[in-house]
C-alpha atoms as a PDB file:
ATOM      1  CA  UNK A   1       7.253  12.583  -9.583  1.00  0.00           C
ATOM      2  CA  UNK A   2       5.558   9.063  -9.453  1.00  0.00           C
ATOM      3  CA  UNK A   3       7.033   6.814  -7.000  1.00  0.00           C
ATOM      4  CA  UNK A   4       7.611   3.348  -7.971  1.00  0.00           C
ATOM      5  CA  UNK A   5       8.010   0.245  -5.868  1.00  0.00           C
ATOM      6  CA  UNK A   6      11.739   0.434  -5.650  1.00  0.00           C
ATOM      7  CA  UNK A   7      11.425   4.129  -4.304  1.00  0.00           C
ATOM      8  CA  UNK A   8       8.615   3.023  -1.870  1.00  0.00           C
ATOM      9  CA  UNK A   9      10.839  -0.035  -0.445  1.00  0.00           C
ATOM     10  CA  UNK A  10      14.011   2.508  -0.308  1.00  0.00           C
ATOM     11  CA  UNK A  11      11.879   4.941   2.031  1.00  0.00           C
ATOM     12  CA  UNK A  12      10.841   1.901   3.766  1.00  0.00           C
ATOM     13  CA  UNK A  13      13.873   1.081   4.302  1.00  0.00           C
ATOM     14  CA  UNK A  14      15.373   4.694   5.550  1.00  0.00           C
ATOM     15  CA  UNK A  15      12.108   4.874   7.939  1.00  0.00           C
ATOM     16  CA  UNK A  16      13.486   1.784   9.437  1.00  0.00           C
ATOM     17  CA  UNK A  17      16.740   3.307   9.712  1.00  0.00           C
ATOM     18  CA  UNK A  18      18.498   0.120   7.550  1.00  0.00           C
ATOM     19  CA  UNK A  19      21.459   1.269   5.944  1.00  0.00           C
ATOM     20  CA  UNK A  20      21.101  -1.301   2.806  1.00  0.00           C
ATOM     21  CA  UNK A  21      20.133  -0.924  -0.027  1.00  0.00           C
ATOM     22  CA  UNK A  22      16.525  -2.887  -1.262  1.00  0.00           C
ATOM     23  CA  UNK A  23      16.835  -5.623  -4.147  1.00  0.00           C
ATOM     24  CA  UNK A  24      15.139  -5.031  -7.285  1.00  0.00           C
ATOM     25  CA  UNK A  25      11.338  -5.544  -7.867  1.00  0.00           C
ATOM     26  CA  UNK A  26      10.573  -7.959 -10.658  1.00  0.00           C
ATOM     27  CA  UNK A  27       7.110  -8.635 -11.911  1.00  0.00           C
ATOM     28  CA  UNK A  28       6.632 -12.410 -12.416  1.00  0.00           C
ATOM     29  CA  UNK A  29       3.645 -13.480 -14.694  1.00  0.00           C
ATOM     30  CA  UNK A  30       4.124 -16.716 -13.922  1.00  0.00           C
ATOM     31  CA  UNK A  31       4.136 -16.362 -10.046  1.00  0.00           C
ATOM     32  CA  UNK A  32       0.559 -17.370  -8.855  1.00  0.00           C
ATOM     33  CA  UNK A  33       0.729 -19.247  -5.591  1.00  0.00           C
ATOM     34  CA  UNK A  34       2.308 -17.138  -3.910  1.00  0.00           C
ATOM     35  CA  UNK A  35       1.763 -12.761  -3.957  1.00  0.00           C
ATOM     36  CA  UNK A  36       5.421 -12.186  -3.301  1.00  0.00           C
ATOM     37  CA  UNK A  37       8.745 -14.170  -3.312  1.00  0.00           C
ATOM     38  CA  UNK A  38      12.340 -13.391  -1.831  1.00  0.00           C
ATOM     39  CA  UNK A  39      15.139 -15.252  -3.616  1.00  0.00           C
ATOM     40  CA  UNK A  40      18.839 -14.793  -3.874  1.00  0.00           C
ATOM     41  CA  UNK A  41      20.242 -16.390  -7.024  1.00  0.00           C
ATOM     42  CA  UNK A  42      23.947 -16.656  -8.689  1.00  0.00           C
ATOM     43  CA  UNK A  43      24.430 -14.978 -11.805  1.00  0.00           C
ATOM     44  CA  UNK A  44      26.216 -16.952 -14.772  1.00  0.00           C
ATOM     45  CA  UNK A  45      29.785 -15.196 -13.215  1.00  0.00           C
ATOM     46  CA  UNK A  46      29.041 -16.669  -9.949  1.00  0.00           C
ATOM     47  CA  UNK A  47      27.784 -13.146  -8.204  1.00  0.00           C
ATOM     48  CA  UNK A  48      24.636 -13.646  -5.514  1.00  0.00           C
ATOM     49  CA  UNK A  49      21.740 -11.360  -6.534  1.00  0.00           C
ATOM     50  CA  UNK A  50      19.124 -10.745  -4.308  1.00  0.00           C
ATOM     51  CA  UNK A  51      15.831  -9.659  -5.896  1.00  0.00           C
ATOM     52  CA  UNK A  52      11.925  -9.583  -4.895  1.00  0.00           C
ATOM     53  CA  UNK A  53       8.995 -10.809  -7.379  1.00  0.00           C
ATOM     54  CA  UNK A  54       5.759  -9.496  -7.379  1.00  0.00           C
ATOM     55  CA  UNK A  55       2.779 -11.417  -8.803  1.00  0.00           C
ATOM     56  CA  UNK A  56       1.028 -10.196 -11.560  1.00  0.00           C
ATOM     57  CA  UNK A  57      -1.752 -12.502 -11.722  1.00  0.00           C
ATOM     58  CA  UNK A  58      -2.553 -12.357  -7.777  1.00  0.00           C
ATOM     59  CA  UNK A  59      -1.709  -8.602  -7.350  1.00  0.00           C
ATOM     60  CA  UNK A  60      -4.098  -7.643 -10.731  1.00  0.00           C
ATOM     61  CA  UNK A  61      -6.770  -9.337  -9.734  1.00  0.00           C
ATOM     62  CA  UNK A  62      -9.872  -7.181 -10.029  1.00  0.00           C
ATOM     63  CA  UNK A  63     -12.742  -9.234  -8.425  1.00  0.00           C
ATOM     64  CA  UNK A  64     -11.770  -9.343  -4.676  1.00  0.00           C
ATOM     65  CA  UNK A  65     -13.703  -8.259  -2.223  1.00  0.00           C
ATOM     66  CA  UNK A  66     -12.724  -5.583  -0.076  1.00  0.00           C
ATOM     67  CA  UNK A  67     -11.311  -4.924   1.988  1.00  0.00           C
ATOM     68  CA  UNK A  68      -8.787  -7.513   1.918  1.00  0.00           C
ATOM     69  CA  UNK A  69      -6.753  -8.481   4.791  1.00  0.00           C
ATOM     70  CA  UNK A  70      -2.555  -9.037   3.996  1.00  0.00           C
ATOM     71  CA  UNK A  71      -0.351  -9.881   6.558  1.00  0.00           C
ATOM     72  CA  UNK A  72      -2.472  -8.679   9.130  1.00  0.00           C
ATOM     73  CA  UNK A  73      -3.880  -5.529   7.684  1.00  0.00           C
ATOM     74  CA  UNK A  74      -7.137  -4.635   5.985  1.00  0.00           C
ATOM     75  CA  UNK A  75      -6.260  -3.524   2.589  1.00  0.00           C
ATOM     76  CA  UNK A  76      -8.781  -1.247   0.551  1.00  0.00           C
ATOM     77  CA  UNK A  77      -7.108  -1.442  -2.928  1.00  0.00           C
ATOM     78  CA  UNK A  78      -4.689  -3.188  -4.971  1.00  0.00           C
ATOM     79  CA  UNK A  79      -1.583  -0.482  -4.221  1.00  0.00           C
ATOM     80  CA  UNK A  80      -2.350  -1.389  -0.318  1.00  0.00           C
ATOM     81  CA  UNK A  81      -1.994  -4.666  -1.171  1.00  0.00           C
ATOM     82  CA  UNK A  82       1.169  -4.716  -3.380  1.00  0.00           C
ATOM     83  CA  UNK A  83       2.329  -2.169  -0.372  1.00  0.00           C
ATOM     84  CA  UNK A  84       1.755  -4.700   2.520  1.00  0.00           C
ATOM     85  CA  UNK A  85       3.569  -7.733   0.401  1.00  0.00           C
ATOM     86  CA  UNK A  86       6.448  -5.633  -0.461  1.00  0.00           C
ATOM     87  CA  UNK A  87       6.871  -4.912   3.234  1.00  0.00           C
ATOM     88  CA  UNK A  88       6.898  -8.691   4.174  1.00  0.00           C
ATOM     89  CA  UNK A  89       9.377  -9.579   1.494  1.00  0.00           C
ATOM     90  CA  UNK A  90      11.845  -6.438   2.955  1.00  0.00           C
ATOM     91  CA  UNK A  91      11.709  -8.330   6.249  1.00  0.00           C
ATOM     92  CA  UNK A  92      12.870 -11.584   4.519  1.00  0.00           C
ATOM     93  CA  UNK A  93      15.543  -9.375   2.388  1.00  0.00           C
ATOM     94  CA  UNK A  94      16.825  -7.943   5.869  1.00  0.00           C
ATOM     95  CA  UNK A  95      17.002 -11.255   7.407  1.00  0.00           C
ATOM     96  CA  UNK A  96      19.240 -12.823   5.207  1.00  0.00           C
ATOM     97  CA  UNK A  97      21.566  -9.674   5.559  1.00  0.00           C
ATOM     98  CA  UNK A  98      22.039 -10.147   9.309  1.00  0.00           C
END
């Protein structure tokens, strides 16, 4: 089975013994100065959503040189990357649930 972003954020989640569940992942061409974005936004019936976009263009970039450090970390490949941004943006999603 391949495991997709939502299912790595969920085990990130139970690792860190959280008890909620993630938002959804959205891929956002038009995102590009910024890799990763927590927002919480009303739906048309007046419901908060909270969801986490993922930039395409910075995320699929192919001429970086690596490794590449993200928050901290040495990254050796784009999944690393997308890994270490996801992780940030689950600290900002817990946050806003305290």
């Amino acid at each position: 089975m391949t495991l997709t972003l939502r299912h790595k954020a969920q085990a990130i989640l139970r690792e860190a013994g959280w008890e909620i569940p993630p938002p959804p992942c959205i891929w956002s061409p038009r995102m590009v100065r910024c890799a990763g974005l927590f927002v919480v936004e009303k739906d048309a019936r007046g419901k908060w959503h909270p969801e986490i976009r993922l930039s395409i263009p910075l995320l699929r970039r192919r001429d970086w040189p690596w490794p590449q450090q993200v928050c901290g970390m040495n990254c050796h490949d784009p999944l690393q990357v997308q890994q270490r941004i996801l992780e940030h943006e689950l600290i900002h999603y817990k946050l806003c649930r305290v």
